[in-house]
PDB file of N, CA and C in Angstrom:
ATOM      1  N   UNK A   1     104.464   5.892 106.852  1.00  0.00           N
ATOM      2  CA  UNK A   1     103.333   6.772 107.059  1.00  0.00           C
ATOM      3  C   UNK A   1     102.615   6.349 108.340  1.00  0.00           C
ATOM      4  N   UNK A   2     102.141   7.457 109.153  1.00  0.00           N
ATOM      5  CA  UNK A   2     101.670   7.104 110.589  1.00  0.00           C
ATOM      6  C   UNK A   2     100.245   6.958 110.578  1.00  0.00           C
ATOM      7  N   UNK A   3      99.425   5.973 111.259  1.00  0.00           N
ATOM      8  CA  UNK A   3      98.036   6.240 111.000  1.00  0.00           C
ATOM      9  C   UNK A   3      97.408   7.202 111.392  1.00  0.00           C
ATOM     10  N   UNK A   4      95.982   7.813 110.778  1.00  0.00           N
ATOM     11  CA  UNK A   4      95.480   8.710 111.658  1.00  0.00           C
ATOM     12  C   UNK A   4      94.771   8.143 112.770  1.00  0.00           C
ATOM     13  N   UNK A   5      93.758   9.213 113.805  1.00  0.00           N
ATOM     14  CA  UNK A   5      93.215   8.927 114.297  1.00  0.00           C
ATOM     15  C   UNK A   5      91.554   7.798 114.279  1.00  0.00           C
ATOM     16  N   UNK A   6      91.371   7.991 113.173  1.00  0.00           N
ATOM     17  CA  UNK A   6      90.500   7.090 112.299  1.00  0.00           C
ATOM     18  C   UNK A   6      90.833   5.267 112.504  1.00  0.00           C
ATOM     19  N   UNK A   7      91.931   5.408 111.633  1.00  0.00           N
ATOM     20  CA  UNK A   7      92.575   3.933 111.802  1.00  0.00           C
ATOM     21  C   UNK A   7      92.946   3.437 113.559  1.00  0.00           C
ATOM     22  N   UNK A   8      93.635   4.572 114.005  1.00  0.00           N
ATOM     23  CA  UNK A   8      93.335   4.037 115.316  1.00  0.00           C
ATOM     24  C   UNK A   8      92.464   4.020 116.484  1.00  0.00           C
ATOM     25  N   UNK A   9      91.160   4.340 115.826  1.00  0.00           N
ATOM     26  CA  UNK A   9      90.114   4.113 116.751  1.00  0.00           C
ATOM     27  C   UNK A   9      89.468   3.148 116.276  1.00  0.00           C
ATOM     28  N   UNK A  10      89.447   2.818 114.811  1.00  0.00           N
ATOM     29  CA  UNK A  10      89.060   1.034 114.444  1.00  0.00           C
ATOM     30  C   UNK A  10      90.159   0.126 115.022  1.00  0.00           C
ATOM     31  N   UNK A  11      91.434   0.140 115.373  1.00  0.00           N
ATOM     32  CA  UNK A  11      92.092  -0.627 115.700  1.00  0.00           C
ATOM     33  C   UNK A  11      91.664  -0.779 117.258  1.00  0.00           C
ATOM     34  N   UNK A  12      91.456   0.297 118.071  1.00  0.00           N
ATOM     35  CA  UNK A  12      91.356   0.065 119.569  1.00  0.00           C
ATOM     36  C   UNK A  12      89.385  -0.714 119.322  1.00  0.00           C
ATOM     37  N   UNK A  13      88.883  -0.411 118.486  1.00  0.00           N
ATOM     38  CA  UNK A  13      87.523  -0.546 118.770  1.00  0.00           C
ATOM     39  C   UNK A  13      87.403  -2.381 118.495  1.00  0.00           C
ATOM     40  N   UNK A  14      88.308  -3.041 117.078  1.00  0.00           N
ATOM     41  CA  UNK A  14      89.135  -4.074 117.233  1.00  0.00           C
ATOM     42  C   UNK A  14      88.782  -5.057 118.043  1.00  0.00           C
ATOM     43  N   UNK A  15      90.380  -4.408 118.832  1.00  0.00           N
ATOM     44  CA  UNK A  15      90.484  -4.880 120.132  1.00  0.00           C
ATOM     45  C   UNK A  15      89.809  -5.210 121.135  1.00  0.00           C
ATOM     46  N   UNK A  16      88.627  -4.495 121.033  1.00  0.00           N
ATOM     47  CA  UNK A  16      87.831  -4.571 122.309  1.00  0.00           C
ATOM     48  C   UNK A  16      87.047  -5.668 122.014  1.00  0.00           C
ATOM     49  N   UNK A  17      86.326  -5.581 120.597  1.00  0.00           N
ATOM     50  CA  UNK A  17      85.396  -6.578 120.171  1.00  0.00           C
ATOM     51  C   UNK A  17      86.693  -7.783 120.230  1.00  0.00           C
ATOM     52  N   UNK A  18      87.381  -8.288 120.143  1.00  0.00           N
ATOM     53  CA  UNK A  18      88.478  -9.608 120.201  1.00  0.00           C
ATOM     54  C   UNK A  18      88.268  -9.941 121.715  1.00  0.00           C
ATOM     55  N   UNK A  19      88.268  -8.691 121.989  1.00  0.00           N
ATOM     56  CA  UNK A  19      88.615  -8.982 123.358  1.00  0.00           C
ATOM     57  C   UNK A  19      87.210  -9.463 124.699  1.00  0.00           C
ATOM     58  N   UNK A  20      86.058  -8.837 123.928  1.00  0.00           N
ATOM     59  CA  UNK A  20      84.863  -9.008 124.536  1.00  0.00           C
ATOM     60  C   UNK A  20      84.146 -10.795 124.017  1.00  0.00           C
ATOM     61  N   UNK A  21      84.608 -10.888 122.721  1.00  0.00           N
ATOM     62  CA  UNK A  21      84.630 -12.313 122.199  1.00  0.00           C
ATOM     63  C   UNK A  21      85.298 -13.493 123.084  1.00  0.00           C
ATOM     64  N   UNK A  22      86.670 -12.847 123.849  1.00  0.00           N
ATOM     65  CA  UNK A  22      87.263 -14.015 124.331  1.00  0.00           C
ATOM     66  C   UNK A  22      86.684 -14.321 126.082  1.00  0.00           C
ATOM     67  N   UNK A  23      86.020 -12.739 126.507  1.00  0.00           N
ATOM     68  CA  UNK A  23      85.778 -12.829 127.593  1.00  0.00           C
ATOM     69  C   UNK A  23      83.697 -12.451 127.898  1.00  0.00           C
ATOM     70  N   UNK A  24      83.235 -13.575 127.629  1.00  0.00           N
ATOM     71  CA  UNK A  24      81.820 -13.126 127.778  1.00  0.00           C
ATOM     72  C   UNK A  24      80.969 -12.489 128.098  1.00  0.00           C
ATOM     73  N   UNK A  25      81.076 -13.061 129.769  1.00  0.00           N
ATOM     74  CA  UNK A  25      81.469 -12.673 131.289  1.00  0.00           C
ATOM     75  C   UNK A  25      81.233 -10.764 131.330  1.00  0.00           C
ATOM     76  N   UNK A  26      82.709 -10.100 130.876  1.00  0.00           N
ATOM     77  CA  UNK A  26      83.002  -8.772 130.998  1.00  0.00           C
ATOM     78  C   UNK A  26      81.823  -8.411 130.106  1.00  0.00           C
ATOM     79  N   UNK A  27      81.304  -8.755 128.688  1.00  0.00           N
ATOM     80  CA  UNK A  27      80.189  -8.459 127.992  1.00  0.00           C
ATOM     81  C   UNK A  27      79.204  -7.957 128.335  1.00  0.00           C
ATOM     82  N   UNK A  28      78.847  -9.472 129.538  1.00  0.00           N
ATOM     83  CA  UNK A  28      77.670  -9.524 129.957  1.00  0.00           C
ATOM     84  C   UNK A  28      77.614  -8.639 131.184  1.00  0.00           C
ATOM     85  N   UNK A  29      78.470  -8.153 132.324  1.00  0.00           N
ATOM     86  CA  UNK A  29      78.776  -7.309 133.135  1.00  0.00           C
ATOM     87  C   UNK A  29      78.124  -6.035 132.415  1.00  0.00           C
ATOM     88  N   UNK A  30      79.282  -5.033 131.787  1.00  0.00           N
ATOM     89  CA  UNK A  30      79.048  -4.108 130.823  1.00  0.00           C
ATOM     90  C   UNK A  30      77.673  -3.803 130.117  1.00  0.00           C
ATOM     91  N   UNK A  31      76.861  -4.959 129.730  1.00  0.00           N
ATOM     92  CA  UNK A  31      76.027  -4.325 129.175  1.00  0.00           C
ATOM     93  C   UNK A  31      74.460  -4.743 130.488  1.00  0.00           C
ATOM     94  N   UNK A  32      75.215  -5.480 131.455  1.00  0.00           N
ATOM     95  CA  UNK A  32      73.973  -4.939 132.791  1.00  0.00           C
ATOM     96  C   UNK A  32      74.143  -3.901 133.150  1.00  0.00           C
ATOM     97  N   UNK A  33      75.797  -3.054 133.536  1.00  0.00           N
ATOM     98  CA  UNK A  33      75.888  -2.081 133.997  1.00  0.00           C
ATOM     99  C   UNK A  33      74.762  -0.907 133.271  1.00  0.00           C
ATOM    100  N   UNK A  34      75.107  -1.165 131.711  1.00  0.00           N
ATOM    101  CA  UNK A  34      74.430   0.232 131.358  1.00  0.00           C
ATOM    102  C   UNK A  34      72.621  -0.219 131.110  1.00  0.00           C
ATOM    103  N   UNK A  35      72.344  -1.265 131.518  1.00  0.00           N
ATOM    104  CA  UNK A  35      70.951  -1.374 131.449  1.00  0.00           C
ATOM    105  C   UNK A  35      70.465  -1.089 132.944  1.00  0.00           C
ATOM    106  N   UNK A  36      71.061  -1.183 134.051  1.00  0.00           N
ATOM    107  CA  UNK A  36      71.025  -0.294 135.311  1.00  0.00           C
ATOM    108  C   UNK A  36      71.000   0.540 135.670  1.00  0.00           C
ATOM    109  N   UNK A  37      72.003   1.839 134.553  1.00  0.00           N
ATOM    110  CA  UNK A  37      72.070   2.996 134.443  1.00  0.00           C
ATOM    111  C   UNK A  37      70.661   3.487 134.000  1.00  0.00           C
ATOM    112  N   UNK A  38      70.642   3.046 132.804  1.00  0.00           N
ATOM    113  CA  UNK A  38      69.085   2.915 132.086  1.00  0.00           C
ATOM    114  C   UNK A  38      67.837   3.059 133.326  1.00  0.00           C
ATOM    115  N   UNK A  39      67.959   2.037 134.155  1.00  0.00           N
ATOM    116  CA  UNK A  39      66.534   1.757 135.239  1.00  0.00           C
ATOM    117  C   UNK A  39      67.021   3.133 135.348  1.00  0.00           C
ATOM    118  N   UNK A  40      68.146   3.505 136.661  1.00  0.00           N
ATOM    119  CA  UNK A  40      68.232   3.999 137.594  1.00  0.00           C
ATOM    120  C   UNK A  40      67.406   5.758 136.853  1.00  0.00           C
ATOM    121  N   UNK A  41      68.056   5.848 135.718  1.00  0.00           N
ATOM    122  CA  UNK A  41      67.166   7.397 135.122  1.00  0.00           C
ATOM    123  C   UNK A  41      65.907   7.130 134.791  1.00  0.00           C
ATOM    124  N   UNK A  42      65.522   6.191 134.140  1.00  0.00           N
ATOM    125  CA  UNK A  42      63.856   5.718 134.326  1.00  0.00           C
ATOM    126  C   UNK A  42      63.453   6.247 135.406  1.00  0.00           C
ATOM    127  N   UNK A  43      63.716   5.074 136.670  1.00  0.00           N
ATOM    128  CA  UNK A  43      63.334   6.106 137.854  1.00  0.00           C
ATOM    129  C   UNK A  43      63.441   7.298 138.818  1.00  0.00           C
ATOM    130  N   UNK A  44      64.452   8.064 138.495  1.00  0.00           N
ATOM    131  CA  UNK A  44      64.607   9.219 138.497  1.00  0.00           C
ATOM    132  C   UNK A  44      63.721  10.092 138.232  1.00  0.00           C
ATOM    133  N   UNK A  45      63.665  10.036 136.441  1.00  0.00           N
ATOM    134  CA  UNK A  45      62.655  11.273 135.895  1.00  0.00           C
ATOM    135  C   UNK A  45      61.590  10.679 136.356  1.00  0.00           C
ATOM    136  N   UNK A  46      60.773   9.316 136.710  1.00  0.00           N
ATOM    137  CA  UNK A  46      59.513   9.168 137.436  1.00  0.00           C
ATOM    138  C   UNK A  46      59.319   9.383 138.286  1.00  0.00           C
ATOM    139  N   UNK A  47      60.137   9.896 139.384  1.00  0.00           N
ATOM    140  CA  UNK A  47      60.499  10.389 140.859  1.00  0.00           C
ATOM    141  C   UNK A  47      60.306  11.779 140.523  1.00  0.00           C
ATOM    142  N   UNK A  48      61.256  12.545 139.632  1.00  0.00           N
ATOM    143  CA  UNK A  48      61.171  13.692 139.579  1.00  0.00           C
ATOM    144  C   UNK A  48      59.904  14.405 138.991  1.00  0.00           C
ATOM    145  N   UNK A  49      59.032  13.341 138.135  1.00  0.00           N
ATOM    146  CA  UNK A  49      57.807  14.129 137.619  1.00  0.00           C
ATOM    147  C   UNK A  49      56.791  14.116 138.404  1.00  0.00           C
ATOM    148  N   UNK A  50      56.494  12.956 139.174  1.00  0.00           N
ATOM    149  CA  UNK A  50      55.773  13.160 140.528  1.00  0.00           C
ATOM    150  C   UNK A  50      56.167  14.162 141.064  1.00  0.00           C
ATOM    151  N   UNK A  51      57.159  14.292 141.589  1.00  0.00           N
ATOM    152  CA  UNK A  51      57.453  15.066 143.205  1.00  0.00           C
ATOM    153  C   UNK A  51      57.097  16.576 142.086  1.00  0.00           C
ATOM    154  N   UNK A  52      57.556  17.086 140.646  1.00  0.00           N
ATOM    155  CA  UNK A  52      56.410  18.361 140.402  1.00  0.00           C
ATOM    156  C   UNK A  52      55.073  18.221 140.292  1.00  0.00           C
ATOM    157  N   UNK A  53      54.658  17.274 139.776  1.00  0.00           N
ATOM    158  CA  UNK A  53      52.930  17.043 139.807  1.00  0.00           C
ATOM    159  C   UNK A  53      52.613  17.555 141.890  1.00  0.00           C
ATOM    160  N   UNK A  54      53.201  16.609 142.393  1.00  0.00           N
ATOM    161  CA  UNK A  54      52.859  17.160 143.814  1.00  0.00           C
ATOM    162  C   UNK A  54      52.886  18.381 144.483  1.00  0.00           C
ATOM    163  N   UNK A  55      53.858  19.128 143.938  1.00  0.00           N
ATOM    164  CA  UNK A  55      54.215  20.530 144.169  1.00  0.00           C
ATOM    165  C   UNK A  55      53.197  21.162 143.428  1.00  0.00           C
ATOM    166  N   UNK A  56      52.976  21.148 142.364  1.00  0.00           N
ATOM    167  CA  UNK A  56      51.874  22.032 141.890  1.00  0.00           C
ATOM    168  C   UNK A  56      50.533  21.763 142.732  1.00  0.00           C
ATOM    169  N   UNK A  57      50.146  20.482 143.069  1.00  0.00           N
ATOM    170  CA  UNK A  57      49.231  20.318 144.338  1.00  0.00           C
ATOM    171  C   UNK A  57      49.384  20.819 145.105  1.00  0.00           C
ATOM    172  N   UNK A  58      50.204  21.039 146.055  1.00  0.00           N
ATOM    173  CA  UNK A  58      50.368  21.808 146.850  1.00  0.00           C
ATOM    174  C   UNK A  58      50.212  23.163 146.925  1.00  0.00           C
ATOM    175  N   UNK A  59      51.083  24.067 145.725  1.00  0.00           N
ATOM    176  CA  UNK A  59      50.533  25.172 145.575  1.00  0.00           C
ATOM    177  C   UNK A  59      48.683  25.676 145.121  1.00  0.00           C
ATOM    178  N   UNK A  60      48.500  24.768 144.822  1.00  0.00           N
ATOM    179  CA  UNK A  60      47.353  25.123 144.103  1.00  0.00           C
ATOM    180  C   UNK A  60      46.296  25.025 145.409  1.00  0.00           C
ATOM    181  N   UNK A  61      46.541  23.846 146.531  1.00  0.00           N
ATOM    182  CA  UNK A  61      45.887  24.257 148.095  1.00  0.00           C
ATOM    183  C   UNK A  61      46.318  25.333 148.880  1.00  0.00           C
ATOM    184  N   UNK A  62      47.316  25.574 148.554  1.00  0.00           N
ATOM    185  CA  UNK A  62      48.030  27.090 149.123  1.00  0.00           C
ATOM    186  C   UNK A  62      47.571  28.257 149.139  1.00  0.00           C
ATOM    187  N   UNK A  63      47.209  28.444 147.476  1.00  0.00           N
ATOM    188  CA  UNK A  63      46.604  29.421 147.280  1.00  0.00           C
ATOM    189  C   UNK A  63      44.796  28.978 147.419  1.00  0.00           C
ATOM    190  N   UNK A  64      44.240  28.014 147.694  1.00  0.00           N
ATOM    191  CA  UNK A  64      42.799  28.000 148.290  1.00  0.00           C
ATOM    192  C   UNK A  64      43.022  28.718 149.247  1.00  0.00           C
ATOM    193  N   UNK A  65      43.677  28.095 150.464  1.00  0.00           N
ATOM    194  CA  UNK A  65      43.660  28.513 151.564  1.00  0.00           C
ATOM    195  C   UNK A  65      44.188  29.946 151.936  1.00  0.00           C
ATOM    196  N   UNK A  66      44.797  30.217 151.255  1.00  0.00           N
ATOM    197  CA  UNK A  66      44.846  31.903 151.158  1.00  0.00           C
ATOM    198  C   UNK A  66      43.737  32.681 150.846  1.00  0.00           C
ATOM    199  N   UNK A  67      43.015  32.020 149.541  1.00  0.00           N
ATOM    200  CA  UNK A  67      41.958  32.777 149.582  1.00  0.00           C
ATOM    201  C   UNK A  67      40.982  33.061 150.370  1.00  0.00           C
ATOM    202  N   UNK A  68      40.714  31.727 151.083  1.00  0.00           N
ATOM    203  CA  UNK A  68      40.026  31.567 152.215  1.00  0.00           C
ATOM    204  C   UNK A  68      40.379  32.508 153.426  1.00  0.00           C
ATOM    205  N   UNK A  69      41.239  32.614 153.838  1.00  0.00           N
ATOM    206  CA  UNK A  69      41.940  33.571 154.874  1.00  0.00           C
ATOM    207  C   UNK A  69      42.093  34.947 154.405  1.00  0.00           C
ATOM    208  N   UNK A  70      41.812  35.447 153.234  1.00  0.00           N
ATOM    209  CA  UNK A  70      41.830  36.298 152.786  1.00  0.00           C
ATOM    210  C   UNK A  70      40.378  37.027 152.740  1.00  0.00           C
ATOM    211  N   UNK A  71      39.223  35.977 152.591  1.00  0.00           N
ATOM    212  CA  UNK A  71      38.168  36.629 153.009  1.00  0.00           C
ATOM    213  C   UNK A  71      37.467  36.574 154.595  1.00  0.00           C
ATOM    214  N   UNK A  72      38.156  36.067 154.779  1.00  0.00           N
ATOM    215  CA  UNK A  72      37.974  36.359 156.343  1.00  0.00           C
ATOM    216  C   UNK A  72      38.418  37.479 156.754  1.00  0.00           C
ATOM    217  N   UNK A  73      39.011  37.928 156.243  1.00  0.00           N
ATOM    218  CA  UNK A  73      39.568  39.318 157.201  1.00  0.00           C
ATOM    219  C   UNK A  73      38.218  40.812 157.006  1.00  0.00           C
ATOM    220  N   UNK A  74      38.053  41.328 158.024  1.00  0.00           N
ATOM    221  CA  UNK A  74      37.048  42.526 157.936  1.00  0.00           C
ATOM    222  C   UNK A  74      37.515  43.424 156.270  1.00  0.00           C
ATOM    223  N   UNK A  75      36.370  44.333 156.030  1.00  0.00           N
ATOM    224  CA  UNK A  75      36.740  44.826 154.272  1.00  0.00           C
ATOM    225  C   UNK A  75      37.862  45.850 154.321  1.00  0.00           C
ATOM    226  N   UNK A  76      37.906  46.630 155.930  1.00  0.00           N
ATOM    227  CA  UNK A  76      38.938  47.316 155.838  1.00  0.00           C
ATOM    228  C   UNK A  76      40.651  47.337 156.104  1.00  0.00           C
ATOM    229  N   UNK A  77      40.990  46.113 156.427  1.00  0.00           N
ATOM    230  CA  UNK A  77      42.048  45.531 156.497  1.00  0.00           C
ATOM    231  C   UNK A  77      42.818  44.928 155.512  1.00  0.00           C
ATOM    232  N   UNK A  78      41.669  44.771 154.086  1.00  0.00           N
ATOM    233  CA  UNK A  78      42.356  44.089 153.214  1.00  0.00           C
ATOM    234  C   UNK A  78      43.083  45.074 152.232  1.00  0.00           C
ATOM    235  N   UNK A  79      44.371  44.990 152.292  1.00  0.00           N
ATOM    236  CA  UNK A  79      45.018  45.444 151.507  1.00  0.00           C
ATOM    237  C   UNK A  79      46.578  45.482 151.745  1.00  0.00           C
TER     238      UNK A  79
END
């Protein structure tokens, strides 16, 4: 009888743990990599929620200054 896929994903998963046991080192690599990954989207979405907080600043002087330029113009021009 052939195993299923079940049995052989505890067998490869196993392996890895045998294999991460004999080699520390690769452990300790592996689990900086994904705590780097980790920073790197931390600062991302903190990059990315600023730079909209700023944009909405921006628009929101945009439209001052429109308004402003908007009443400047004589009453019969506006439209």
């Amino acid at each position: 009888m052939t195993p299923g896929p079940v049995e052989e994903v505890g067998k490869v998963a196993g392996n890895f743990v045998d294999a991460m046991k004999t080699q520390p080192l690769a452990l300790a690599l592996a689990l900086m990599n994904i705590g780097l990954l980790l920073l790197f989207y931390y600062i991302a979405a903190a990059i990315s929620e600023r730079r909209a907080h700023e944009f909405d600043l921006m628009m929101a002087q945009n439209e001052k200054t429109n308004q402003l330029l908007y009443n400047c113009l004589p009453r019969g021009e506006k439209q």
